[in-house]
C-alpha atoms as a PDB file:
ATOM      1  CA  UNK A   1       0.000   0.000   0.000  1.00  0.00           C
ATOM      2  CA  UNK A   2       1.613   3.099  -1.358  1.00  0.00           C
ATOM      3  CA  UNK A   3       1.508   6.228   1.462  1.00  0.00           C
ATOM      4  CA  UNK A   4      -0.544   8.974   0.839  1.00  0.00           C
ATOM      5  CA  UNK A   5       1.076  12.088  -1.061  1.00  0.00           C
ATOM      6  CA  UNK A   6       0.693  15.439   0.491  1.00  0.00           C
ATOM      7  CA  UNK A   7      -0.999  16.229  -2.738  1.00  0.00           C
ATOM      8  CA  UNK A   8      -3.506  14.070  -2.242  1.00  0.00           C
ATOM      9  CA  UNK A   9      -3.910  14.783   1.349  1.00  0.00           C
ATOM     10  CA  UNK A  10      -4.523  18.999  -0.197  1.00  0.00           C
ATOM     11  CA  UNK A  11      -7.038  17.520  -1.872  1.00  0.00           C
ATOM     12  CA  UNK A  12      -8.759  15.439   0.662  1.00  0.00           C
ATOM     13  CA  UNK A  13      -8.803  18.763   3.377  1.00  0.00           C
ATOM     14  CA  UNK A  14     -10.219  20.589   0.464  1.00  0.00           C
ATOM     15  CA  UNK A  15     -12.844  18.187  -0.158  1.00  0.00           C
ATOM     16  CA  UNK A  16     -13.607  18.222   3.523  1.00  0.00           C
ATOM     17  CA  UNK A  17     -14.245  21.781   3.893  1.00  0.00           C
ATOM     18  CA  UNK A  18     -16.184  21.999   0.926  1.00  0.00           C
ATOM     19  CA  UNK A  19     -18.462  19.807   2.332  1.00  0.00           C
ATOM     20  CA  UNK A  20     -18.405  20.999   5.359  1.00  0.00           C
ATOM     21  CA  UNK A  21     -19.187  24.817   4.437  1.00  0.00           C
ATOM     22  CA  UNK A  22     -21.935  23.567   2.236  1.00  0.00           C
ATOM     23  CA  UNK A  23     -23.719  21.761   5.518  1.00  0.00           C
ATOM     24  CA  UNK A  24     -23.181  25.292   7.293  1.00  0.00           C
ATOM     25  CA  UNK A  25     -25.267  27.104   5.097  1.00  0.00           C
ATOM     26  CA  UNK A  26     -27.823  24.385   4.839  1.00  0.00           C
ATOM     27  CA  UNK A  27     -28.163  23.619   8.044  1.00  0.00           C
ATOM     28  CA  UNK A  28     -26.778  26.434  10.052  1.00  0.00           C
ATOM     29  CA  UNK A  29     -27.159  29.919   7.748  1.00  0.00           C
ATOM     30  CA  UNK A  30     -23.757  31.072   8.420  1.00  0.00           C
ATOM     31  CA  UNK A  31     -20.043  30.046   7.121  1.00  0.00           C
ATOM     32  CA  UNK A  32     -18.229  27.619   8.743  1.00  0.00           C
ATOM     33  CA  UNK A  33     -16.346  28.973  11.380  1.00  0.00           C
ATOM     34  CA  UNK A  34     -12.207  28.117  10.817  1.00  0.00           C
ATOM     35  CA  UNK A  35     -10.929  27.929  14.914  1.00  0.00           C
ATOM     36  CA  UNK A  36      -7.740  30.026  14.336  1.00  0.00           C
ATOM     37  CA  UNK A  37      -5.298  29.615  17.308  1.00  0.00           C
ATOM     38  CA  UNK A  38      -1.930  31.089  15.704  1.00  0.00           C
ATOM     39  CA  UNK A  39      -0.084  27.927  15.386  1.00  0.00           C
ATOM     40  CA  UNK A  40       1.386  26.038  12.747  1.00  0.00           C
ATOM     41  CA  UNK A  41      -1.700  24.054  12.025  1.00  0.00           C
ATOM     42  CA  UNK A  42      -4.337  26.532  12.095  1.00  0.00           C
ATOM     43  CA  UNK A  43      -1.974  28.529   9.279  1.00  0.00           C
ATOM     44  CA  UNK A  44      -2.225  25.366   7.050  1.00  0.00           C
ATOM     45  CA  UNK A  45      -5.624  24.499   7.670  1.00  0.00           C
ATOM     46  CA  UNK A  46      -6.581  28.511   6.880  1.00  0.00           C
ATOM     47  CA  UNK A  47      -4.720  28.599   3.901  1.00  0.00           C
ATOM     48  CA  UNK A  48      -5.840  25.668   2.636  1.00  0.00           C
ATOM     49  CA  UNK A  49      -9.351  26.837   3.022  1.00  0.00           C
ATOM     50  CA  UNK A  50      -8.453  29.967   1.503  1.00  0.00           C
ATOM     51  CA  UNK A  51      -7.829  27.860  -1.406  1.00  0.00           C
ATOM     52  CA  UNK A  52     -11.256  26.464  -1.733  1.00  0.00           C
ATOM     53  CA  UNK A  53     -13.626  28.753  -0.219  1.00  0.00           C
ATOM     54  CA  UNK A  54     -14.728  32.128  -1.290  1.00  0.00           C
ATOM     55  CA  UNK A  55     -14.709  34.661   1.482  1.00  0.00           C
ATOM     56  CA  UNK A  56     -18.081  34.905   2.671  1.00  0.00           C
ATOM     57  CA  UNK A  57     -18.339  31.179   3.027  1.00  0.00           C
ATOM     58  CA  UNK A  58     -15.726  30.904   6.173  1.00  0.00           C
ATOM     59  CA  UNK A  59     -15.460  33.091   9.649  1.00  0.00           C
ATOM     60  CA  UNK A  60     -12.106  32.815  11.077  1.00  0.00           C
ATOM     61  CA  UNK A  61     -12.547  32.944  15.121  1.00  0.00           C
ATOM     62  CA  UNK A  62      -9.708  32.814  17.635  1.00  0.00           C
ATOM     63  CA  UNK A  63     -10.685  32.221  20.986  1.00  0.00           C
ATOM     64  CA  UNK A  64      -8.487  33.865  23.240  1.00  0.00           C
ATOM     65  CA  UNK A  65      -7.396  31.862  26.155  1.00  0.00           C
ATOM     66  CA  UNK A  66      -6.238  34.661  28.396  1.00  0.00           C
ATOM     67  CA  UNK A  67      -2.133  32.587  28.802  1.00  0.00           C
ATOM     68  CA  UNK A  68      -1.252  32.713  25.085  1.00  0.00           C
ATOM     69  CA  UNK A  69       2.311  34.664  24.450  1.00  0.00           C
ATOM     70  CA  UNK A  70       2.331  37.872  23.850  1.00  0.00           C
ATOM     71  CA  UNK A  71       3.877  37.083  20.524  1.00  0.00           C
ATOM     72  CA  UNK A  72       1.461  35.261  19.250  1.00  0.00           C
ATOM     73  CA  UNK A  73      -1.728  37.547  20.277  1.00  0.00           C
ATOM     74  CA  UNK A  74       0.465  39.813  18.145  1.00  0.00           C
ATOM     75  CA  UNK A  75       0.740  37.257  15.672  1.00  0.00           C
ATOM     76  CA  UNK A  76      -3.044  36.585  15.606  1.00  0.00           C
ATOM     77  CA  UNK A  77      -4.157  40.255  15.365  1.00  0.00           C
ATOM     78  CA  UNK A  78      -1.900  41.189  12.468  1.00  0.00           C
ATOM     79  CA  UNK A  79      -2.853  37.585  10.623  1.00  0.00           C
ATOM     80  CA  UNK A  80      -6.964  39.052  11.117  1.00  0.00           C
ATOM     81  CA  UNK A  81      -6.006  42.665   9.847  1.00  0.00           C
ATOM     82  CA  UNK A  82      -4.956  40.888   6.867  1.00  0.00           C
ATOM     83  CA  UNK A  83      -7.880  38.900   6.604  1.00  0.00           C
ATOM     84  CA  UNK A  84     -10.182  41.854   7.052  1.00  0.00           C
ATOM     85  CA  UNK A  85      -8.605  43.590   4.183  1.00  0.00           C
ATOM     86  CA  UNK A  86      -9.385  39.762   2.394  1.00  0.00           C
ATOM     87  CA  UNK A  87     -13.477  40.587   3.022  1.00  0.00           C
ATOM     88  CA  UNK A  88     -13.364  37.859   4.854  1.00  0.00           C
ATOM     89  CA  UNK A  89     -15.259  38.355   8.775  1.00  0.00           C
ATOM     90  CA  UNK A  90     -12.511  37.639  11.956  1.00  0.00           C
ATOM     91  CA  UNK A  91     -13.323  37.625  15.510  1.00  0.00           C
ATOM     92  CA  UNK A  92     -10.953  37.422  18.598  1.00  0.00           C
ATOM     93  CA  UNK A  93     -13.602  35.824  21.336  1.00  0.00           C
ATOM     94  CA  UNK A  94     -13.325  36.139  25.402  1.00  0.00           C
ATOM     95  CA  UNK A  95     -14.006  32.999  27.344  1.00  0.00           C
ATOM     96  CA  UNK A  96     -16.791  32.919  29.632  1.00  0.00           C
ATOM     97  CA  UNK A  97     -17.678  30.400  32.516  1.00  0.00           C
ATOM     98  CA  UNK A  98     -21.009  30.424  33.905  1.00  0.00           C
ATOM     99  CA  UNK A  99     -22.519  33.225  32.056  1.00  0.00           C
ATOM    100  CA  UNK A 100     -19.581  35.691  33.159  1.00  0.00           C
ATOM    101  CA  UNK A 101     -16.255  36.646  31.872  1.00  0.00           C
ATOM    102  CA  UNK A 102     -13.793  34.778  32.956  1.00  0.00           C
ATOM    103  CA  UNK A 103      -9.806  33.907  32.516  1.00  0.00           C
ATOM    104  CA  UNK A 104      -6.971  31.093  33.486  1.00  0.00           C
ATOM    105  CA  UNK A 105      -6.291  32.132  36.741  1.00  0.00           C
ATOM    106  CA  UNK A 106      -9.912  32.331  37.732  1.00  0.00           C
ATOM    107  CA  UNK A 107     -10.587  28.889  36.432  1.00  0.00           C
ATOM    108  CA  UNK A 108      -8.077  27.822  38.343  1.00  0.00           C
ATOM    109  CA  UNK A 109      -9.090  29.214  41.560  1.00  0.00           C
ATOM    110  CA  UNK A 110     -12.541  27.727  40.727  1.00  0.00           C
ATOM    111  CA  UNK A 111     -11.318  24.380  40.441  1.00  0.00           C
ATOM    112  CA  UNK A 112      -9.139  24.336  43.129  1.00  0.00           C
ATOM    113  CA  UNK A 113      -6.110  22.367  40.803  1.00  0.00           C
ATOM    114  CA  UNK A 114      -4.415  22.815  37.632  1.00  0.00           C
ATOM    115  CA  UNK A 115      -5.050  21.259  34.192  1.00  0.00           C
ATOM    116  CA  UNK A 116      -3.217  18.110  33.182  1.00  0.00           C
ATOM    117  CA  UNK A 117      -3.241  16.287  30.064  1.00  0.00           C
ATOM    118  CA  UNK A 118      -6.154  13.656  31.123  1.00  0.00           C
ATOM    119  CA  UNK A 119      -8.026  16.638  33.075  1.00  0.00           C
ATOM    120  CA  UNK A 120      -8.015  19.773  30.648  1.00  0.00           C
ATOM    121  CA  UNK A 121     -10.667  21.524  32.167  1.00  0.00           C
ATOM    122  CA  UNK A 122      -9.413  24.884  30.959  1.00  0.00           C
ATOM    123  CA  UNK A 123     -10.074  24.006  27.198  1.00  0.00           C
ATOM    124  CA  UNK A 124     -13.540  23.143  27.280  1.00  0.00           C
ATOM    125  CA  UNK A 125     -14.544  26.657  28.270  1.00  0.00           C
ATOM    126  CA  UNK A 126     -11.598  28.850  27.131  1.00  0.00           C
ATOM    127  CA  UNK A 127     -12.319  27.275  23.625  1.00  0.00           C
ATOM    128  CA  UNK A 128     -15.154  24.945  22.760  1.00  0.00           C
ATOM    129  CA  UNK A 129     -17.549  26.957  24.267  1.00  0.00           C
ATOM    130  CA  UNK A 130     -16.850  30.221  22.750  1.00  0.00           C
ATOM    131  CA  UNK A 131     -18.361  28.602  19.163  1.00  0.00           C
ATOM    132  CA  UNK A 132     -21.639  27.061  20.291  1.00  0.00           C
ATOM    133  CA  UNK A 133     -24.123  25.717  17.617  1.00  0.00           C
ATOM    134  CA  UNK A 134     -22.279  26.102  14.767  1.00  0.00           C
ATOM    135  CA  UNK A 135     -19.932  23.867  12.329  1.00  0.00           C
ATOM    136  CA  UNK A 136     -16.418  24.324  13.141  1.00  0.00           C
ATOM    137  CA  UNK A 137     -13.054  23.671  11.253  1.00  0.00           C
ATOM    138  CA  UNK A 138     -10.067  22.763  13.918  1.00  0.00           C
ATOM    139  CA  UNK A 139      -6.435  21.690  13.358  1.00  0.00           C
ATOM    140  CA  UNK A 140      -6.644  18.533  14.684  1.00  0.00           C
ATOM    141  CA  UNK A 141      -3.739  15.945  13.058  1.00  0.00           C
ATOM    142  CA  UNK A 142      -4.126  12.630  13.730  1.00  0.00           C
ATOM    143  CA  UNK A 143      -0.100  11.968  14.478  1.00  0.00           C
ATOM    144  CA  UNK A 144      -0.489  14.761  17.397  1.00  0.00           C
ATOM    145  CA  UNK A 145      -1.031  12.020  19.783  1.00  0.00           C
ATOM    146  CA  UNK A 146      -2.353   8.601  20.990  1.00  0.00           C
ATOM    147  CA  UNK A 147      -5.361   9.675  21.977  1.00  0.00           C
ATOM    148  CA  UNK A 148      -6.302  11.295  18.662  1.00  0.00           C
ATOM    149  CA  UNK A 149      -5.512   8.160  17.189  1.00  0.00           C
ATOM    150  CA  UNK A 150      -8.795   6.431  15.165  1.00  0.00           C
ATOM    151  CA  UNK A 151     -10.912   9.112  14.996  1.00  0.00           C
ATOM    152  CA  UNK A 152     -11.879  10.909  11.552  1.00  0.00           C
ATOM    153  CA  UNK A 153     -12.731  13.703   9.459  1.00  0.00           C
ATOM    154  CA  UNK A 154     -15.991  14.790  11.249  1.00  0.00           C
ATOM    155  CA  UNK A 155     -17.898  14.754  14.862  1.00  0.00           C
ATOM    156  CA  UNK A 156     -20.981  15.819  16.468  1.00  0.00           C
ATOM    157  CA  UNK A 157     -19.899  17.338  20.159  1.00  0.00           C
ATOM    158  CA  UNK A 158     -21.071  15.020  22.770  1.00  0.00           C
ATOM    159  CA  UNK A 159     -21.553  15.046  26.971  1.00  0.00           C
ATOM    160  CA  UNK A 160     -18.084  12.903  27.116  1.00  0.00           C
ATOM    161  CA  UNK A 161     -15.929  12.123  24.436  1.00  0.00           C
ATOM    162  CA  UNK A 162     -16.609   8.244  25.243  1.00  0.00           C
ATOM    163  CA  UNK A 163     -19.862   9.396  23.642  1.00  0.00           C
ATOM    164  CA  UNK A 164     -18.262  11.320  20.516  1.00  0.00           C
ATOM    165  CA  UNK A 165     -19.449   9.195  17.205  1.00  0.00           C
ATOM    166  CA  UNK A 166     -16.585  10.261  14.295  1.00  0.00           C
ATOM    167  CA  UNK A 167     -17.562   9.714  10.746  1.00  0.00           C
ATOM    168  CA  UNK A 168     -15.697   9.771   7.645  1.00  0.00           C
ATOM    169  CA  UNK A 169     -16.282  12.165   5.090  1.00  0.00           C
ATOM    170  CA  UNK A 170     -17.608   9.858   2.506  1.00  0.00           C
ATOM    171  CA  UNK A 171     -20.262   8.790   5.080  1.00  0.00           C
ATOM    172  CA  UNK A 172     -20.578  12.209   5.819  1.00  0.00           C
ATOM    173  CA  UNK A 173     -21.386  13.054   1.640  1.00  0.00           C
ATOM    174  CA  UNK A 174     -23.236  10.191   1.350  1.00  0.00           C
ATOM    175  CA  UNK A 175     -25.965  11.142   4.193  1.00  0.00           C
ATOM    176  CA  UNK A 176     -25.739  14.793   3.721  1.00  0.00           C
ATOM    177  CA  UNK A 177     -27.029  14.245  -0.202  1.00  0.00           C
ATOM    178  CA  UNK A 178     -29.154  11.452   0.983  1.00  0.00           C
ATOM    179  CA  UNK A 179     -31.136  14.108   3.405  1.00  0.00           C
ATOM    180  CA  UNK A 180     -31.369  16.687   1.148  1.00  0.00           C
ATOM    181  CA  UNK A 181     -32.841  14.522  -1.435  1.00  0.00           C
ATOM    182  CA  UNK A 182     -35.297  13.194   1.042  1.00  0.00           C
ATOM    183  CA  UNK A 183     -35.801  16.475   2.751  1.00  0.00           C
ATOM    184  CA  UNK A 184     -37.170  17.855  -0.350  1.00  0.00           C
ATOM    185  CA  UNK A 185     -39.435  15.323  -1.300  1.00  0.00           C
ATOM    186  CA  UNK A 186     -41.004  15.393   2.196  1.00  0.00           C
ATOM    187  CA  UNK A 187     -41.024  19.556   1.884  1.00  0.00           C
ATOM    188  CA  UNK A 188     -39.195  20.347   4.810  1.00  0.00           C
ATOM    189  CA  UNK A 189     -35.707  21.253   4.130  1.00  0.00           C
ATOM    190  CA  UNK A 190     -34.625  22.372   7.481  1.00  0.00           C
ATOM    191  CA  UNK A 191     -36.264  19.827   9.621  1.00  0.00           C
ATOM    192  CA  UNK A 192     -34.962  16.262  11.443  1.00  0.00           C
ATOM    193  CA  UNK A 193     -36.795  13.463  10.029  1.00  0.00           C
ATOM    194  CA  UNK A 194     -36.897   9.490  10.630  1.00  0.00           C
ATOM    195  CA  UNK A 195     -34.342   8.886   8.034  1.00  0.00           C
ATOM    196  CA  UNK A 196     -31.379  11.297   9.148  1.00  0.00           C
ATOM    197  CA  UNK A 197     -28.406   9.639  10.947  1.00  0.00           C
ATOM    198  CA  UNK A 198     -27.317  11.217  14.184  1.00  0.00           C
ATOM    199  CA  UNK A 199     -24.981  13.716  12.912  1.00  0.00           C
ATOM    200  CA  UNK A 200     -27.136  15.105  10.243  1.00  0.00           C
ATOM    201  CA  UNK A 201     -30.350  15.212  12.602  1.00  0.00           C
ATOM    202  CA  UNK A 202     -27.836  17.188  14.815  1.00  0.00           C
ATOM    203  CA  UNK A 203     -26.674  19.670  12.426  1.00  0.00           C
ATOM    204  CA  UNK A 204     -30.287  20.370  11.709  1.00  0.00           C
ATOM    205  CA  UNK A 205     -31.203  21.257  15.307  1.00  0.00           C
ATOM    206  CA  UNK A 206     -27.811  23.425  15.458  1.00  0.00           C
ATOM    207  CA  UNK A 207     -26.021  21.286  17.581  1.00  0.00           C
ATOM    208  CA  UNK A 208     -22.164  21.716  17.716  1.00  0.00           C
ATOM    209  CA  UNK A 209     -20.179  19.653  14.877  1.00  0.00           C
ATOM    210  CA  UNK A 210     -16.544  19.634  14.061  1.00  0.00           C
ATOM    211  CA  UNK A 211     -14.680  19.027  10.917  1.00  0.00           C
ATOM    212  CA  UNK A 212     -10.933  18.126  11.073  1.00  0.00           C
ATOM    213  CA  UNK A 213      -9.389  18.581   7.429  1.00  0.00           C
ATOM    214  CA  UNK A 214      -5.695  18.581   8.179  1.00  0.00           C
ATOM    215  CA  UNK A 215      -6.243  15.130  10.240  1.00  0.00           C
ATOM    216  CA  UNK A 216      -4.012  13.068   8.400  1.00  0.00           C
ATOM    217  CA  UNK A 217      -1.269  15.340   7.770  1.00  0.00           C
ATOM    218  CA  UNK A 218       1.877  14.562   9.869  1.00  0.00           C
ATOM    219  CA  UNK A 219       4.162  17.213  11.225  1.00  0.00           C
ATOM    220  CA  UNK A 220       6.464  16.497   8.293  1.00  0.00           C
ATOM    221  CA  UNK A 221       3.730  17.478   6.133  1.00  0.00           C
ATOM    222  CA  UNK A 222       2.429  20.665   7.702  1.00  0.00           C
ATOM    223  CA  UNK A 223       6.240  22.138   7.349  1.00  0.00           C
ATOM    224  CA  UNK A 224       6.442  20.799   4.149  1.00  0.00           C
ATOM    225  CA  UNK A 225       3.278  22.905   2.918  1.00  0.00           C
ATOM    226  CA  UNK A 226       4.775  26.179   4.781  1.00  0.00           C
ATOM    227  CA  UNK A 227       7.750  25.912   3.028  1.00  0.00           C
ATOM    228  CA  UNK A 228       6.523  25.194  -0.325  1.00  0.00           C
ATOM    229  CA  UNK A 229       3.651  27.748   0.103  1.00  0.00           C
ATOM    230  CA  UNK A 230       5.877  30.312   1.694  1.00  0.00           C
ATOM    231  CA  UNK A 231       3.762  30.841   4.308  1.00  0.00           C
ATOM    232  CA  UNK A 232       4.416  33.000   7.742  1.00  0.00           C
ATOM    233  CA  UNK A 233       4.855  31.628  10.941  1.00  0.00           C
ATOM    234  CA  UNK A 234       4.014  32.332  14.591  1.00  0.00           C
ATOM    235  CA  UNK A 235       7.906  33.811  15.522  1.00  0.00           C
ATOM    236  CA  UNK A 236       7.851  31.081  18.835  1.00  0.00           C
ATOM    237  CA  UNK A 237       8.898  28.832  16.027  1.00  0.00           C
ATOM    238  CA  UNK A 238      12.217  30.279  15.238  1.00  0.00           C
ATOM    239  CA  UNK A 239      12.922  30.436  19.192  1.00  0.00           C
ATOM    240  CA  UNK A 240      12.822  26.438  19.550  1.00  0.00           C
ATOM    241  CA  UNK A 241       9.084  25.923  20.488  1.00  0.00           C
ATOM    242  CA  UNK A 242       7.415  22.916  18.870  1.00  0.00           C
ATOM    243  CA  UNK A 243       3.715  24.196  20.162  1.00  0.00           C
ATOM    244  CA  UNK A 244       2.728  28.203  20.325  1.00  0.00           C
ATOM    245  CA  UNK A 245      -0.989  27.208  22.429  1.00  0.00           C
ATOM    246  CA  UNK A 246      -1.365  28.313  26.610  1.00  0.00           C
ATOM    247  CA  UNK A 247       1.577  29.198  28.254  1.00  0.00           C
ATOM    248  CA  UNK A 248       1.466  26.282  30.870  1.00  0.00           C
ATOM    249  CA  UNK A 249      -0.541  23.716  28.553  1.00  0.00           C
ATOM    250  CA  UNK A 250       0.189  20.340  29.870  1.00  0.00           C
ATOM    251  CA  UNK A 251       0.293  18.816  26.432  1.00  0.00           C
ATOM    252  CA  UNK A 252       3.305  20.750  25.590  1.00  0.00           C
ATOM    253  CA  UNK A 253       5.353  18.434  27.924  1.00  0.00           C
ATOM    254  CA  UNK A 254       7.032  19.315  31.135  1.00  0.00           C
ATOM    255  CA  UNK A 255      10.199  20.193  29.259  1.00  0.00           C
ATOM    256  CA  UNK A 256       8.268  22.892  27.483  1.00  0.00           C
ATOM    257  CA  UNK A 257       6.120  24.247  30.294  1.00  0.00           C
ATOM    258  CA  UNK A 258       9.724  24.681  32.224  1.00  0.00           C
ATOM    259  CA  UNK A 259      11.187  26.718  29.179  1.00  0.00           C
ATOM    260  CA  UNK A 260       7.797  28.575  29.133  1.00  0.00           C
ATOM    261  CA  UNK A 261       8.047  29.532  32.507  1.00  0.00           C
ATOM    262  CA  UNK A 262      11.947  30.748  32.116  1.00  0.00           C
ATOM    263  CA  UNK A 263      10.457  32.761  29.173  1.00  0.00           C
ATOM    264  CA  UNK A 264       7.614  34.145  31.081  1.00  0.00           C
ATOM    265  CA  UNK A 265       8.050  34.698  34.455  1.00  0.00           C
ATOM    266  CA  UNK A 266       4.744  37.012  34.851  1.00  0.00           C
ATOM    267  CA  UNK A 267       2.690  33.936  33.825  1.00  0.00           C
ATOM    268  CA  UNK A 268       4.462  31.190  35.739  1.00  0.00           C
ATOM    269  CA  UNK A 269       3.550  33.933  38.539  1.00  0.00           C
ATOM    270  CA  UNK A 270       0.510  34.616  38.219  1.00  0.00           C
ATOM    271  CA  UNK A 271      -0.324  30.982  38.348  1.00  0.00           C
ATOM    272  CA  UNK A 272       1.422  30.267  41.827  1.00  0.00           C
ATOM    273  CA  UNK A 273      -1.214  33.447  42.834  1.00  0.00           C
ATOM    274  CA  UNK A 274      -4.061  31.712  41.340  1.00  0.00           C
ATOM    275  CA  UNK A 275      -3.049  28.155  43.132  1.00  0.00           C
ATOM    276  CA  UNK A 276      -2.848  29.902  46.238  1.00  0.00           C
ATOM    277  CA  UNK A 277      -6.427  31.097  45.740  1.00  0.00           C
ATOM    278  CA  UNK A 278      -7.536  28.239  44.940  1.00  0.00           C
ATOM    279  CA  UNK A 279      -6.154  26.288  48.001  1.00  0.00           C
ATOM    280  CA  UNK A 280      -7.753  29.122  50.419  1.00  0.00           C
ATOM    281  CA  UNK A 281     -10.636  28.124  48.500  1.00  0.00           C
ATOM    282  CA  UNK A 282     -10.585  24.732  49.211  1.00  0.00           C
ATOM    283  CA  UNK A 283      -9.750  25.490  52.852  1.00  0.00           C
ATOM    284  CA  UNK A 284     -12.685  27.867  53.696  1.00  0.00           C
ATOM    285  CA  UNK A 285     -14.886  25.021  52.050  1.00  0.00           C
ATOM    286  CA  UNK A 286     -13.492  22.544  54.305  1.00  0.00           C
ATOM    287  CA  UNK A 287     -12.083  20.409  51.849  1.00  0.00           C
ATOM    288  CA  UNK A 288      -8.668  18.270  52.259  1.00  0.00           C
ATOM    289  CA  UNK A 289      -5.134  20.233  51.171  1.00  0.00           C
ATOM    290  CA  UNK A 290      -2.991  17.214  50.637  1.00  0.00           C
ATOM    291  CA  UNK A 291      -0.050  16.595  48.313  1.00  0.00           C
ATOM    292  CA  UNK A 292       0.697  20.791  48.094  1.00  0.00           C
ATOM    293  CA  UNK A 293       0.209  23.468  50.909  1.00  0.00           C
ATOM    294  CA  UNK A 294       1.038  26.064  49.156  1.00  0.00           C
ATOM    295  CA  UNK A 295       1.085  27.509  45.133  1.00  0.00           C
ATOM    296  CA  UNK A 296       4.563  27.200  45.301  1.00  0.00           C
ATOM    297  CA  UNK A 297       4.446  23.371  46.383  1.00  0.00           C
ATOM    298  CA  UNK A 298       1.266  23.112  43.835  1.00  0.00           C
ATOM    299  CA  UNK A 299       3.691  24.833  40.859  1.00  0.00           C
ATOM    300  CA  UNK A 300       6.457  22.238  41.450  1.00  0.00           C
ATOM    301  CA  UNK A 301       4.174  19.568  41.781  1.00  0.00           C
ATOM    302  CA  UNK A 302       2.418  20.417  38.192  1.00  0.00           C
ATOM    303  CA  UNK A 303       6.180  20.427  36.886  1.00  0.00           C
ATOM    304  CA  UNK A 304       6.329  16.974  38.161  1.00  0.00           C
ATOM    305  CA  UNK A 305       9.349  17.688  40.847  1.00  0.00           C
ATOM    306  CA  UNK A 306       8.891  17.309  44.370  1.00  0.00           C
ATOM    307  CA  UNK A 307       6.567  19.624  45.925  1.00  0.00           C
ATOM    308  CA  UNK A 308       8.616  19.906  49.430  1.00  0.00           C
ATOM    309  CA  UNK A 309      12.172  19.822  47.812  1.00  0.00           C
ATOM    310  CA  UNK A 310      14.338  23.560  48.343  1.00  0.00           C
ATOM    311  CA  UNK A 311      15.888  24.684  45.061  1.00  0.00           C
ATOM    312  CA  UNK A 312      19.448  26.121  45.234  1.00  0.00           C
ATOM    313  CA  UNK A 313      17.856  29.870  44.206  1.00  0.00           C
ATOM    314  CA  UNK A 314      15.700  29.125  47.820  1.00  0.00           C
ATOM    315  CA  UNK A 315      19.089  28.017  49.783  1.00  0.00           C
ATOM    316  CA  UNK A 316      21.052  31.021  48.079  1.00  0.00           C
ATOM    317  CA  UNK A 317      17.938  33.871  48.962  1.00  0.00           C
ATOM    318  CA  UNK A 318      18.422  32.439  52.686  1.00  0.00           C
ATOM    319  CA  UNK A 319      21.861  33.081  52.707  1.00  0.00           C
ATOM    320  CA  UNK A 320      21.321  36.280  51.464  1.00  0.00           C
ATOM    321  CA  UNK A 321      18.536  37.536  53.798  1.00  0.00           C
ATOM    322  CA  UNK A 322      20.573  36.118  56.674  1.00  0.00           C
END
């Protein structure tokens, strides 16, 4: 079995978005929505769809997280003003939690703990809620990890993600053309009827879908198509880092999060703050403080190092101060 040419993968995100911006104004009214974070795979995927779409068919969002680098909220405001100037409609959206504005550190005080690759509370709401009911385009690559391993080219958001169905985009054609055939002959575009499959009936009732079009591109192949298309990068990139999301994502790696916090010592301060919060929070509730004390001890522990153990910058301020 011969692997699959970046060529042919091109085509295959094409064909993917196509489809999927056709559903959106069936089912939804609006264009699909490309999720825009400033990173390498978001670039791809946009230009890509750029290549395929005309501008009033997509809506390029970014939902601001409230830790990203200041370089690339630079990045991601200068990549929109070009946009803009495209025709085509950019928004930078603020993350809410409970019907109020809301950030990182007040998550975190919330919750009481921090993020971690099994328990990523933080994107949930700083991201997949700030595009509700619609049909979304995200950068999700199948080599990116094990546990994005085996899905596909489209989803229909679910309570869990035991509970996420993904479908592939033939099934996806084949029921989309099947409905609208249908649809018409029974007279009612718009609405769910007995012979729509699950993601179809929930597109029709607005529910939130997702379309992945870069999923089977490896990291090989995303450089590949900067360099060939000569396209602009997120500057992080020339400075060593392999992700540009949150400052402090747990997916980066520990390794990364360290260099992060090196890089940004505001941000890997402003997190100790919002751990201590959060333990005083747990305290006036009456709930147990165990493994970390303190948002110091919580900061180490998140770095995976020893929560009680003195660092030679703590034995050196000692000497100082004595």
């Amino acid at each position: 079995m011969r692997p699959i040419l970046l060529s042919d993968k091109i085509r295959q995100a094409q064909e993917v978005l196509k489809l999927a911006a056709e559903m959106s104004e069936t089912y939804y009214y609006k264009p699909l929505i490309i999720a825009y974070s400033g990173g390498k795979d978001s670039d791809v995927m946009l230009d890509i769809a750029l290549t395929c779409l005309k501008p009033e068919q997509i809506e390029v969002v970014n939902s601001h997280t409230t830790v990203d680098a200041p370089e690339t909220v630079y990045y991601i405001r200068d990549k929109f003003k070009k946009l803009n100037e495209m025709g085509i409609k950019t928004e930078i959206k603020m993350p809410r939690y409970k019907g109020k504005p809301t950030s990182m550190w007040k998550l975190i005080e919330e919750k009481g703990t921090f993020p971690t690759s099994l328990m990523r509370f933080c994107c949930s709401i700083l991201k997949e809620q700030t595009t509700p009911n619609r049909i979304v385009a995200v950068g999700v690559r199948e080599s990116e990890s094990a546990k994005r391993e085996g899905r596909d080219f489209f989803s229909l958001r679910a309570k869990t993600y035991a509970d996420t169905k993904f479908l592939s985009a033939d099934h996806v054609r084949e029921q989309f053309e099947s409905s609208k055939k249908i649809s018409h002959e029974l007279g009612d575009d718009a609405k769910p009827n007995a012979y729509d499959c699950k993601f179809i009936e929930g597109m029709k009732e607005n529910k939130s879908a997702y379309c992945n079009p870069i999923y089977k591109f490896t990291e090989q192949d995303v450089w590949n198509y900067i360099h060939f298309k000569n396209i602009k990068v997120n500057p992080l990139y020339a400075r060593g880092y392999r992700r540009v999301g949150c400052i402090g994502c747990p997916l980066a790696g520990v390794h990364q999060m360290k260099k992060q916090f090196e890089d940004y010592p505001k941000y890997r301060e402003n997190y100790v703050k919002a751990f201590d919060r959060g333990l005083k929070k747990r305290r006036d509730k009456g709930l147990p403080v165990k493994k970390a004390t303190t948002g110091e001890e919580m900061m180490r522990l998140w770095l995976h190092e020893n929560p009680k153990q003195i660092r030679i910058e703590d034995l050196l301020q000692d000497a100082t101060e004595k």
